[in-house]
C-alpha atoms as a PDB file:
ATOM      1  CA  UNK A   1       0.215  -2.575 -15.540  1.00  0.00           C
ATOM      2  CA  UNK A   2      -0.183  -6.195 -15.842  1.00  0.00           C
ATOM      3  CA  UNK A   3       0.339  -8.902 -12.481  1.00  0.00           C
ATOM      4  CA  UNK A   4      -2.267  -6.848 -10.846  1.00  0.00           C
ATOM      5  CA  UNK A   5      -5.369  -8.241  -8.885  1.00  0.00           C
ATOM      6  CA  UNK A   6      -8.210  -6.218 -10.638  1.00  0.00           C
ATOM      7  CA  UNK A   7     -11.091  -7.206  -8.692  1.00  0.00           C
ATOM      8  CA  UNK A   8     -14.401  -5.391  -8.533  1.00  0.00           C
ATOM      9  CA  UNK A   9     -15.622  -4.394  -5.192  1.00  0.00           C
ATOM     10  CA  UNK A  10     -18.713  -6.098  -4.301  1.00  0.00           C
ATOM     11  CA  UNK A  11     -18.344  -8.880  -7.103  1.00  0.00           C
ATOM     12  CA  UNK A  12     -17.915 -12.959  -5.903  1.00  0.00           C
ATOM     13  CA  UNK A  13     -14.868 -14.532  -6.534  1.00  0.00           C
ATOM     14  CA  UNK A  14     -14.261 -18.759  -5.986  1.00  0.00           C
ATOM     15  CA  UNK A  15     -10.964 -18.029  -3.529  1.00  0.00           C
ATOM     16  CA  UNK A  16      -9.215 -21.178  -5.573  1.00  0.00           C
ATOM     17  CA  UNK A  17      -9.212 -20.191  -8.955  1.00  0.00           C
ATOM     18  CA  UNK A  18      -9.261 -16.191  -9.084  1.00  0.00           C
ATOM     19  CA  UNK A  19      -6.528 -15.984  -5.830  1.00  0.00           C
ATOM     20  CA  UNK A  20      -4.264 -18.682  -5.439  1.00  0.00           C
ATOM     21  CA  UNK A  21      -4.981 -19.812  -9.037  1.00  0.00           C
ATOM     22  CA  UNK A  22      -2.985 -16.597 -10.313  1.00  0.00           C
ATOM     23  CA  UNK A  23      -0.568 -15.534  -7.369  1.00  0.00           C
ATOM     24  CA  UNK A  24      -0.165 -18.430  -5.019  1.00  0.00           C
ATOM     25  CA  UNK A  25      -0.638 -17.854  -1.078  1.00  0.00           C
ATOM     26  CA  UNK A  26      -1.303 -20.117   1.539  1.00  0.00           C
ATOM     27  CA  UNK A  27      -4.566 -21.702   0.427  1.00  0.00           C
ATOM     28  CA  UNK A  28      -6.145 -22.026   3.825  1.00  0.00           C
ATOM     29  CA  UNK A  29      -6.238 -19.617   7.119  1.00  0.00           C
ATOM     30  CA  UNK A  30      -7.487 -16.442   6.901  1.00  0.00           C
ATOM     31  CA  UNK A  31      -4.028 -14.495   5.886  1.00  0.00           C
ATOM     32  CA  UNK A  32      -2.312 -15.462   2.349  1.00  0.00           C
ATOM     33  CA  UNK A  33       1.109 -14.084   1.513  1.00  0.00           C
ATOM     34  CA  UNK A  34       1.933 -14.862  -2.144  1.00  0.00           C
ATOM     35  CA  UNK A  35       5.920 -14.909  -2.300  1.00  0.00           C
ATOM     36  CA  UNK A  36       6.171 -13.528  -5.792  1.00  0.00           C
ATOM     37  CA  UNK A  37       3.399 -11.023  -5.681  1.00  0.00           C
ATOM     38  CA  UNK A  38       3.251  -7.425  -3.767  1.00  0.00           C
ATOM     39  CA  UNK A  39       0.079  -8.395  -1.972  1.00  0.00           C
ATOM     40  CA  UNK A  40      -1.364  -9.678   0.991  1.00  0.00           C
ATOM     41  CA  UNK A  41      -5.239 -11.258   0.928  1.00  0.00           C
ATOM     42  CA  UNK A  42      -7.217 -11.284   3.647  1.00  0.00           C
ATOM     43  CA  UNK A  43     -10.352 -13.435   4.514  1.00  0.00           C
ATOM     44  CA  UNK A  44     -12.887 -12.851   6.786  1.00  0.00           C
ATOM     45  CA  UNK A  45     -16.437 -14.928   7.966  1.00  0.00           C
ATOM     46  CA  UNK A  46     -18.258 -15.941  10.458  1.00  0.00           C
ATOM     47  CA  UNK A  47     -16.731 -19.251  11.107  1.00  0.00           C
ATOM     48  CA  UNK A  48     -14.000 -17.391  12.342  1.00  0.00           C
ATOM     49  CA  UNK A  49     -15.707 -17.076  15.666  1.00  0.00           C
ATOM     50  CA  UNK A  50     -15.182 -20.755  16.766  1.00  0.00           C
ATOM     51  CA  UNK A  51     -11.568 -19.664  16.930  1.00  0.00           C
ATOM     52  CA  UNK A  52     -11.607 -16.409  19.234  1.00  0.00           C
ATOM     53  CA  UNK A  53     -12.239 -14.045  16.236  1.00  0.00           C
ATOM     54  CA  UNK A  54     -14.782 -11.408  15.754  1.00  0.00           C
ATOM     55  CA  UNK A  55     -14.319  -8.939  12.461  1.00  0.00           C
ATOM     56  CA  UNK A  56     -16.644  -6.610  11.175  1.00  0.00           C
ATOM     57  CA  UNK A  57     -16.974  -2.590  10.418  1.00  0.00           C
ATOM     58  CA  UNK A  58     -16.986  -0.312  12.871  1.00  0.00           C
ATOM     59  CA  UNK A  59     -19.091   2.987  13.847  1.00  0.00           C
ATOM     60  CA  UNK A  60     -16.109   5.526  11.641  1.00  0.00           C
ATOM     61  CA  UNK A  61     -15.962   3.021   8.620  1.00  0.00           C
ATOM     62  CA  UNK A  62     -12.779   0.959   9.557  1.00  0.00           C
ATOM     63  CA  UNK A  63     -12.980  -2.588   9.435  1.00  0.00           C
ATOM     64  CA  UNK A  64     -11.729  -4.449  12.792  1.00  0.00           C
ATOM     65  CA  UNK A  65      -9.757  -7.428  11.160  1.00  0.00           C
ATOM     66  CA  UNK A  66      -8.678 -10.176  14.018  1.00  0.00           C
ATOM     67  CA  UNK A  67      -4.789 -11.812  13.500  1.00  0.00           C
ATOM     68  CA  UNK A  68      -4.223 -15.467  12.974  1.00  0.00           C
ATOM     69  CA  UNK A  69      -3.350 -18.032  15.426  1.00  0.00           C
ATOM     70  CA  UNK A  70      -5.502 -20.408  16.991  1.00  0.00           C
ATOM     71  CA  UNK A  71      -3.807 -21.608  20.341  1.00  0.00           C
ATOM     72  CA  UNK A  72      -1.936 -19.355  22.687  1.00  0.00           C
ATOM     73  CA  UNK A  73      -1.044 -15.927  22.531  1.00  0.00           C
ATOM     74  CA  UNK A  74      -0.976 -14.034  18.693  1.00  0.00           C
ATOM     75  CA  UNK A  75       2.463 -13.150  18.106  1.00  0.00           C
ATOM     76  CA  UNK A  76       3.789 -10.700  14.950  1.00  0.00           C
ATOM     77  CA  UNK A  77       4.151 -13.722  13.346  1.00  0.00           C
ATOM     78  CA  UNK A  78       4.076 -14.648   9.401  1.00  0.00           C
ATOM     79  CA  UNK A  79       0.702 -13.109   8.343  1.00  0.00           C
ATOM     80  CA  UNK A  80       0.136 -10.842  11.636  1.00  0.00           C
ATOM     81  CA  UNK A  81       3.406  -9.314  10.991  1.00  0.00           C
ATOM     82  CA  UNK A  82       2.359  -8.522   6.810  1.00  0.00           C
ATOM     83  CA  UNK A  83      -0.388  -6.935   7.549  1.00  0.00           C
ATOM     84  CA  UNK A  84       1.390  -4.944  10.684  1.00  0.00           C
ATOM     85  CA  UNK A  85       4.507  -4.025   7.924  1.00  0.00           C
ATOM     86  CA  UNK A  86       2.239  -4.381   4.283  1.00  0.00           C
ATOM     87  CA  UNK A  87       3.477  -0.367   4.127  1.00  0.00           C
ATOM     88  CA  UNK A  88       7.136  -0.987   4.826  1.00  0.00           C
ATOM     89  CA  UNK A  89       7.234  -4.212   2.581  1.00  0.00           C
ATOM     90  CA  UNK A  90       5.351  -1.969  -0.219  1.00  0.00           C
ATOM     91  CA  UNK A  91       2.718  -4.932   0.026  1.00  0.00           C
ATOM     92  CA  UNK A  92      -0.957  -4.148  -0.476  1.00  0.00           C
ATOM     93  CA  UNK A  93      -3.906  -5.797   1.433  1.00  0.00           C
ATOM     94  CA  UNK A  94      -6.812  -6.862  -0.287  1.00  0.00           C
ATOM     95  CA  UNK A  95      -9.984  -8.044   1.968  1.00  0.00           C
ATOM     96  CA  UNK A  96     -12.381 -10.510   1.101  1.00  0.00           C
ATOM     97  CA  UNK A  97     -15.817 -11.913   2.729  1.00  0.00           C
ATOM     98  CA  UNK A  98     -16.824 -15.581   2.759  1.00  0.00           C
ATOM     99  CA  UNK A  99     -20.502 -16.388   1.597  1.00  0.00           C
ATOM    100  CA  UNK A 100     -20.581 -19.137   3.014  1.00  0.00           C
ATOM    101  CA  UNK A 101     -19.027 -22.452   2.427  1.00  0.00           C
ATOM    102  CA  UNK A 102     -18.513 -23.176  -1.323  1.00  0.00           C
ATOM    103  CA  UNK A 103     -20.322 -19.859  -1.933  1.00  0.00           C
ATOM    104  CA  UNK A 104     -17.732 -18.108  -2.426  1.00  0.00           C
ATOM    105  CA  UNK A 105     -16.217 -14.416  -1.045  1.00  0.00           C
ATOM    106  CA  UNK A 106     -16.734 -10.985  -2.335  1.00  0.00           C
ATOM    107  CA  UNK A 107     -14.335  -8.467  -2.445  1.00  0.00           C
ATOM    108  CA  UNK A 108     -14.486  -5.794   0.064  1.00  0.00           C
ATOM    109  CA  UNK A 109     -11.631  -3.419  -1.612  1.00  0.00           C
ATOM    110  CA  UNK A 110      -7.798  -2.636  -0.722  1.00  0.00           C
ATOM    111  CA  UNK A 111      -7.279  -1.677   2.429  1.00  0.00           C
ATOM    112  CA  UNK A 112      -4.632  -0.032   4.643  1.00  0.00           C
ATOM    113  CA  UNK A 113      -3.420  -1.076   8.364  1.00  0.00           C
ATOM    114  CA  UNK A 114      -3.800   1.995   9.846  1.00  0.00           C
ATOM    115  CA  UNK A 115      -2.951   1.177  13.678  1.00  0.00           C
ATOM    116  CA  UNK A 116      -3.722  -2.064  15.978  1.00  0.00           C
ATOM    117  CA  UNK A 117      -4.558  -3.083  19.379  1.00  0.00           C
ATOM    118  CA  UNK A 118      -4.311  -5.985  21.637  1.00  0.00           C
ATOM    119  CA  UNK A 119      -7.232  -7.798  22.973  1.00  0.00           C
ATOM    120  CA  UNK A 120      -7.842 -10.194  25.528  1.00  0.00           C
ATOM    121  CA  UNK A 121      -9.802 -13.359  23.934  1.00  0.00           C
ATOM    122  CA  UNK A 122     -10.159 -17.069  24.192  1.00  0.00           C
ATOM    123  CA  UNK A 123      -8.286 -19.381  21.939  1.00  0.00           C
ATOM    124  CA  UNK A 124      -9.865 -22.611  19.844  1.00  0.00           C
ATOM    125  CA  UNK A 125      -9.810 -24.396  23.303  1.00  0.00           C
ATOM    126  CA  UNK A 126     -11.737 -21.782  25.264  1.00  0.00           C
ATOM    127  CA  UNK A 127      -8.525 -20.445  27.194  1.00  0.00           C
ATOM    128  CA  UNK A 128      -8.210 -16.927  27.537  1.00  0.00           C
ATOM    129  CA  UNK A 129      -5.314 -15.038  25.611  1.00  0.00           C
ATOM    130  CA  UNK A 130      -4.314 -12.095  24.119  1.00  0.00           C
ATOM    131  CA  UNK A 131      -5.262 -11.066  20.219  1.00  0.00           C
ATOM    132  CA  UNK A 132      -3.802  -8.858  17.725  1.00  0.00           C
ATOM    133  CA  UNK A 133      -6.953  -6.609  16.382  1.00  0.00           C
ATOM    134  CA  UNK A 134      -5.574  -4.455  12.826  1.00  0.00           C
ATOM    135  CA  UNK A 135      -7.470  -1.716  12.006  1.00  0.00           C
ATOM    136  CA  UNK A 136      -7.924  -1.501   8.349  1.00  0.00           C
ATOM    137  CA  UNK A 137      -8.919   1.744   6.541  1.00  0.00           C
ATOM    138  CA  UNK A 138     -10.761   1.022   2.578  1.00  0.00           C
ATOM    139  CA  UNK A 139      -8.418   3.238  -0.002  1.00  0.00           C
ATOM    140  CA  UNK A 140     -11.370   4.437  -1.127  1.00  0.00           C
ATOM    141  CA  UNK A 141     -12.473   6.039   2.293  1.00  0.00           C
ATOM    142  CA  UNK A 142      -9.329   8.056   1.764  1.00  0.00           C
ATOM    143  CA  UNK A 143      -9.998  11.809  -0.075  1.00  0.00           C
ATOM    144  CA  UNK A 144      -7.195  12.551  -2.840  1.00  0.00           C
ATOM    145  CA  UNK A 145      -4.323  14.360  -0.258  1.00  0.00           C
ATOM    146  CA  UNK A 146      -4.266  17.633  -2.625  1.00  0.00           C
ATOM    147  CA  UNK A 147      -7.422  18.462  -1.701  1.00  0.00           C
ATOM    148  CA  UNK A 148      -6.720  18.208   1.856  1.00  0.00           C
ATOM    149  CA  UNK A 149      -3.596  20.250   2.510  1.00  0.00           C
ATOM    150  CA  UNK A 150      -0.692  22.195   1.399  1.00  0.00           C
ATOM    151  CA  UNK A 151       2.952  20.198   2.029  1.00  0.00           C
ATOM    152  CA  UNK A 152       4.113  21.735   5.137  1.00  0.00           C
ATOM    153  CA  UNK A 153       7.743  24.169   4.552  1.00  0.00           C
ATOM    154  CA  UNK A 154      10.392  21.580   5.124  1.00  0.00           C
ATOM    155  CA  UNK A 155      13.965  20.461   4.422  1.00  0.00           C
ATOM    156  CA  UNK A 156      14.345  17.303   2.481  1.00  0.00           C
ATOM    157  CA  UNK A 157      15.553  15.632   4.883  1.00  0.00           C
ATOM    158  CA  UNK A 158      13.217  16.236   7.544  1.00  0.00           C
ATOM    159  CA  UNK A 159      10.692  15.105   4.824  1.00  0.00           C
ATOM    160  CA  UNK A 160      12.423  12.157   4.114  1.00  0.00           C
ATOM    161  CA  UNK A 161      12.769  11.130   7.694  1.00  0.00           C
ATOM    162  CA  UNK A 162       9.133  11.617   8.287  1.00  0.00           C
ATOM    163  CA  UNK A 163       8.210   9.929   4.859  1.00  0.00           C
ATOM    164  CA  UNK A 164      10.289   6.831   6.148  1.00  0.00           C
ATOM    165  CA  UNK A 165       8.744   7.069   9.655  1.00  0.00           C
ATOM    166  CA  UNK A 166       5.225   6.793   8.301  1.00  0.00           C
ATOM    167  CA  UNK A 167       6.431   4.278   6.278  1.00  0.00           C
ATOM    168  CA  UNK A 168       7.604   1.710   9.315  1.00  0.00           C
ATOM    169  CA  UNK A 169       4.972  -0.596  11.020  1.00  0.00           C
ATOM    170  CA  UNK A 170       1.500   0.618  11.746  1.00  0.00           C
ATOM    171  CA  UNK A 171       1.459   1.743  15.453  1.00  0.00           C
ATOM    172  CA  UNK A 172      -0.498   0.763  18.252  1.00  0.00           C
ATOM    173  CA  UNK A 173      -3.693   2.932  18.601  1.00  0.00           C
ATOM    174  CA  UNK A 174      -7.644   3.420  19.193  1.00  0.00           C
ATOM    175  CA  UNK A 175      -9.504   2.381  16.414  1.00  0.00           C
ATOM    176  CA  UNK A 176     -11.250   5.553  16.336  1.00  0.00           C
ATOM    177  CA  UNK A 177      -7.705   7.292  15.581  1.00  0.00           C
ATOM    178  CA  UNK A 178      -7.085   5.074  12.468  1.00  0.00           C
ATOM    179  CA  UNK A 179      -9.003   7.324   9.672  1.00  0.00           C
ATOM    180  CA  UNK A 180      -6.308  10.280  11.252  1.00  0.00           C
ATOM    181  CA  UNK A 181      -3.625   8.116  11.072  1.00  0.00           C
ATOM    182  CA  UNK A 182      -3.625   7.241   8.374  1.00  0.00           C
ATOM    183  CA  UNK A 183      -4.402  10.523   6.142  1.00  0.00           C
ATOM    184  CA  UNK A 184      -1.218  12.015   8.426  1.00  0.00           C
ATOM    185  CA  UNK A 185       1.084   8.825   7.479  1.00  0.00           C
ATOM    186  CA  UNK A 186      -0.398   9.743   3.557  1.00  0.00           C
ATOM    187  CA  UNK A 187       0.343  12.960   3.419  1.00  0.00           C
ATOM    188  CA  UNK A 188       3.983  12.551   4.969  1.00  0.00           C
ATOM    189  CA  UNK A 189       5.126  10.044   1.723  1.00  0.00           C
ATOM    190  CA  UNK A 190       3.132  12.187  -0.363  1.00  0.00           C
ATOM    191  CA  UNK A 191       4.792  15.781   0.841  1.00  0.00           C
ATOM    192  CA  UNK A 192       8.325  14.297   0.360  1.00  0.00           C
ATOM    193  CA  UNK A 193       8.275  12.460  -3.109  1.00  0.00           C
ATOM    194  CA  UNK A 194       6.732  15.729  -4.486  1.00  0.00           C
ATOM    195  CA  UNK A 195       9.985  17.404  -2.738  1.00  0.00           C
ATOM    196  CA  UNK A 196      11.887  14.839  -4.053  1.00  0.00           C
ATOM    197  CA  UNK A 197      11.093  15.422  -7.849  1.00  0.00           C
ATOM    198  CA  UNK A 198      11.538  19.249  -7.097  1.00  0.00           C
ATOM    199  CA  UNK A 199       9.167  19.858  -9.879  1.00  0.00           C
ATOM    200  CA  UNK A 200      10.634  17.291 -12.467  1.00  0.00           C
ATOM    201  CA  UNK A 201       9.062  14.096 -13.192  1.00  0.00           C
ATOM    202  CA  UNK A 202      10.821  11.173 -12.284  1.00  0.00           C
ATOM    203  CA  UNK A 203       9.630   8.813 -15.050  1.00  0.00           C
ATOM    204  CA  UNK A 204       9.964  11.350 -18.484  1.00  0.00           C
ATOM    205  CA  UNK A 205      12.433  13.366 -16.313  1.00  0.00           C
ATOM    206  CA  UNK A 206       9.934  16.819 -18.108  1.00  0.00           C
ATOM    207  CA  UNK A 207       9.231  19.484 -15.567  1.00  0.00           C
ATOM    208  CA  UNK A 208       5.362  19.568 -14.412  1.00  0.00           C
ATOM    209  CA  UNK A 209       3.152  21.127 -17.164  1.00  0.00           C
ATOM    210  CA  UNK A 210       1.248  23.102 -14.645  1.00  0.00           C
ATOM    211  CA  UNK A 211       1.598  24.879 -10.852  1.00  0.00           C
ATOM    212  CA  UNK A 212      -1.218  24.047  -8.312  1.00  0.00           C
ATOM    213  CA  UNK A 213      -3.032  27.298  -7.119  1.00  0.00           C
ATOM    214  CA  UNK A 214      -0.199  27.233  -4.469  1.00  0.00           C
ATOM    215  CA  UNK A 215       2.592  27.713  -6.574  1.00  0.00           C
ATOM    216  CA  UNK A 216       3.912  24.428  -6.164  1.00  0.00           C
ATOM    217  CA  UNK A 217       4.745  22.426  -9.654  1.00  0.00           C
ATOM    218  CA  UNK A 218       1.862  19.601  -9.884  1.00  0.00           C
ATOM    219  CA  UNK A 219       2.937  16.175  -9.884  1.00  0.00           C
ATOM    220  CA  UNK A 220       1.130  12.837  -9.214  1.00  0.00           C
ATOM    221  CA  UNK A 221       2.654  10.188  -6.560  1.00  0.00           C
ATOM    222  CA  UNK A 222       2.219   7.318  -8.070  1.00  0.00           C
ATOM    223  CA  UNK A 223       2.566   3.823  -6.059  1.00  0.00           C
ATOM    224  CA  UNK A 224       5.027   1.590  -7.662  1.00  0.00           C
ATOM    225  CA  UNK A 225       3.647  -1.923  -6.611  1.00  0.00           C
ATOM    226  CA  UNK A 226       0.217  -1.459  -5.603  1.00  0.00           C
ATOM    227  CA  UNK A 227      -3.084  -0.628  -7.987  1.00  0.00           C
ATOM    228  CA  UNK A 228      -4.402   2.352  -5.753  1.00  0.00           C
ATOM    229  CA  UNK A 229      -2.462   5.419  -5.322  1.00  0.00           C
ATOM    230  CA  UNK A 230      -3.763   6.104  -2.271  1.00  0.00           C
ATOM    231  CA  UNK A 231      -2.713   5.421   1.469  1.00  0.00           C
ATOM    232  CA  UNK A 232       0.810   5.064   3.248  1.00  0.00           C
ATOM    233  CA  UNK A 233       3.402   3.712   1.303  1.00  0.00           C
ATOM    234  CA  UNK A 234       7.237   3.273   1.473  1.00  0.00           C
ATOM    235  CA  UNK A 235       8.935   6.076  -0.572  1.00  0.00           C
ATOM    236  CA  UNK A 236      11.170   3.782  -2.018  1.00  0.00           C
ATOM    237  CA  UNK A 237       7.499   2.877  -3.889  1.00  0.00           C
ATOM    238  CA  UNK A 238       6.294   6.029  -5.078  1.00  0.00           C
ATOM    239  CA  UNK A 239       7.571   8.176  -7.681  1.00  0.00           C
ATOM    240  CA  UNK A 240       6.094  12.012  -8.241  1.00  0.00           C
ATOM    241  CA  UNK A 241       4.980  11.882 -11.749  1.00  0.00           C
ATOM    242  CA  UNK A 242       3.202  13.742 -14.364  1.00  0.00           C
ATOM    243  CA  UNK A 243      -0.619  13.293 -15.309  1.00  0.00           C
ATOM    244  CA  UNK A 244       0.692  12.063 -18.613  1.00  0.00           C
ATOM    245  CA  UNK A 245       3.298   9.518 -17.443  1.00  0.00           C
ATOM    246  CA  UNK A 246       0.383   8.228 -14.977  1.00  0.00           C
ATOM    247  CA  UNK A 247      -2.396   7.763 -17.237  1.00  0.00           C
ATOM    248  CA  UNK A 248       0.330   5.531 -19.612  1.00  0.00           C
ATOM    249  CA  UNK A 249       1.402   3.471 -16.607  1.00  0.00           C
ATOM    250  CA  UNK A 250      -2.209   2.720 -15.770  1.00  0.00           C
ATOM    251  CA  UNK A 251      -3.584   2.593 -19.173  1.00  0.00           C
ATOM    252  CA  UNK A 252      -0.651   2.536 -21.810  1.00  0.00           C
ATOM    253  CA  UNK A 253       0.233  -0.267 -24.455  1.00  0.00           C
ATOM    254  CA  UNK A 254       3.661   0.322 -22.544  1.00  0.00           C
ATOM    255  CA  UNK A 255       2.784   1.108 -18.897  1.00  0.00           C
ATOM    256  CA  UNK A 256       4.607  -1.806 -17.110  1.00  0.00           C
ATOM    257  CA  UNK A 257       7.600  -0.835 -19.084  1.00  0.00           C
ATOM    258  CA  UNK A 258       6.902   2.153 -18.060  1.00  0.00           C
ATOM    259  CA  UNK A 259       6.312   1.494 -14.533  1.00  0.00           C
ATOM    260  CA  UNK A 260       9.516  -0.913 -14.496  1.00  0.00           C
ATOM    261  CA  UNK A 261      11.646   2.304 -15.303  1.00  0.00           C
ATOM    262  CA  UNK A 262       9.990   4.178 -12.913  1.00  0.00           C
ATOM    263  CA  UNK A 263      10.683   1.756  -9.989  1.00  0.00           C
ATOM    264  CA  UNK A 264      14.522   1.565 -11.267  1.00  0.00           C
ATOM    265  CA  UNK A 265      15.063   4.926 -11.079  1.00  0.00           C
ATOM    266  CA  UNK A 266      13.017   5.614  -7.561  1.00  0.00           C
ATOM    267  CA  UNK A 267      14.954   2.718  -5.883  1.00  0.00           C
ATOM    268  CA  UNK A 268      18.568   4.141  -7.434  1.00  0.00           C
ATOM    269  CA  UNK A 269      17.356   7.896  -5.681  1.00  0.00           C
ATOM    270  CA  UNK A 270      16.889   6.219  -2.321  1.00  0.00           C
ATOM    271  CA  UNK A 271      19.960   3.834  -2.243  1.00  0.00           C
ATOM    272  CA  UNK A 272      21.943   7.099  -2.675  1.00  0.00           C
ATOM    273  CA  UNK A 273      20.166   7.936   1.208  1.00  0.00           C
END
């Protein structure tokens, strides 16, 4: 897969020329929203704080992110409302530090909006006003959903409507429900692409070459637009594939061929819904 970000977490990037350089985005402000590209890049520093923001980790591992807006209320505006619906808009968020001025920002990982809150906080004039805090949850954090449960006994369609549920906008919550959140909003896509392929895969169209130690045929879900598969997704950007088809999309002379299929075929399943 080509037209991907492929940063290294921990490494310095200049924002300039390994961002906006390749994908575009609003070069200033803390949120960029490249039109062309299924991502979302956030920035985060301390000079942030002259303008009512404080970000940072939290006790659980989830990374308190502060909206955009400087004066007056935050609204779900522009980049408050792509982080809010990055799941729904099959857009992934990528978080990155500033050093410093001119020093650059390292790359804290992809991320998922989990849940959100609002605040009360003072503006870039000192008057008091309410914030939009996201909670964002590192892909990483997340353990591989097959080692966590078995799909729960469902119809397709109650799978699909909870898939698409968890798919919508992150909700408003605790931070210190986010971790839950978002495994439960995971495992919902997860348990009805799987149900969707009913045991073929949906790229090579081969049944799966093995059953799980549950009986159930074992497929991969693979995310469509986004480098990780991990985290809440929309299901119209996951396909259930096999390990074979998924190591060629990732690593294949002809994976984005391979992924381009893939997405055809997903999005002509769930225009049929």
């Amino acid at each position: 897969m080509n037209s991907v970000p492929g940063y290294e977490i921990g490494r310095i990037y200049n924002r300039t020329i390994a961002i906006h350089a390749r994908f575009g985005g609003q070069q200033q402000g803390g949120i960029s929203t490249p039109a062309d590209y299924p991502y979302v890049f956030l920035f985060t520093g301390e000079s942030g704080e002259q303008f009512g923001y404080s970000d940072g980790w939290n006790k659980d591992g989830v990374f308190i992110y502060t909206g955009e807006g400087q004066k007056g209320d935050m609204q779900f505006v522009r980049g408050n409302s792509a982080i809010r619906d990055h799941a729904a808009n099959g857009k992934a968020l990528h978080l990155f530090a500033s050093l410093g001025k001119s020093k650059g920002y390292r790359y804290l990982g992809e991320f998922c909006c989990a849940t959100w809150e609002g605040r009360t906080g003072t503006d870039v004039e000192g008057l008091e006003r309410k914030t939009l805090v996201f909670h964002l949850v590192p892909l990483s954090a997340i353990e591989p959903l097959e080692n966590q449960r078995t799909p729960a006994a469902a119809s397709i369609r109650d799978l699909r409507a909870a898939a698409y549920a968890a798919a919508s906008e992150a909700a408003q919550a605790e931070p210190k429900s986010a971790k839950r959140i978002v495994y439960e909003r995971s495992a919902a896509v997860r348990d009805f692409v799987l149900a969707r392929a009913a045991g073929t895969c949906e790229l090579c169209r081969m049944p799966a070459p093995f059953f799980r130690p549950n009986g159930l045929p074992y497929l991969e879900p693979h995310h469509i637009r986004r480098v990780s598969d991990g985290g809440p997704d929309h299901p119209r950007w996951v396909g259930a594939i096999c390990p074979n088809c998924h190591t060629e999309i990732h690593f294949g002379l002809d994976g984005n061929a391979k992924n381009q299929a893939l997405k055809d075929y997903v999005r002509q399943l769930e225009d049929q819904h």
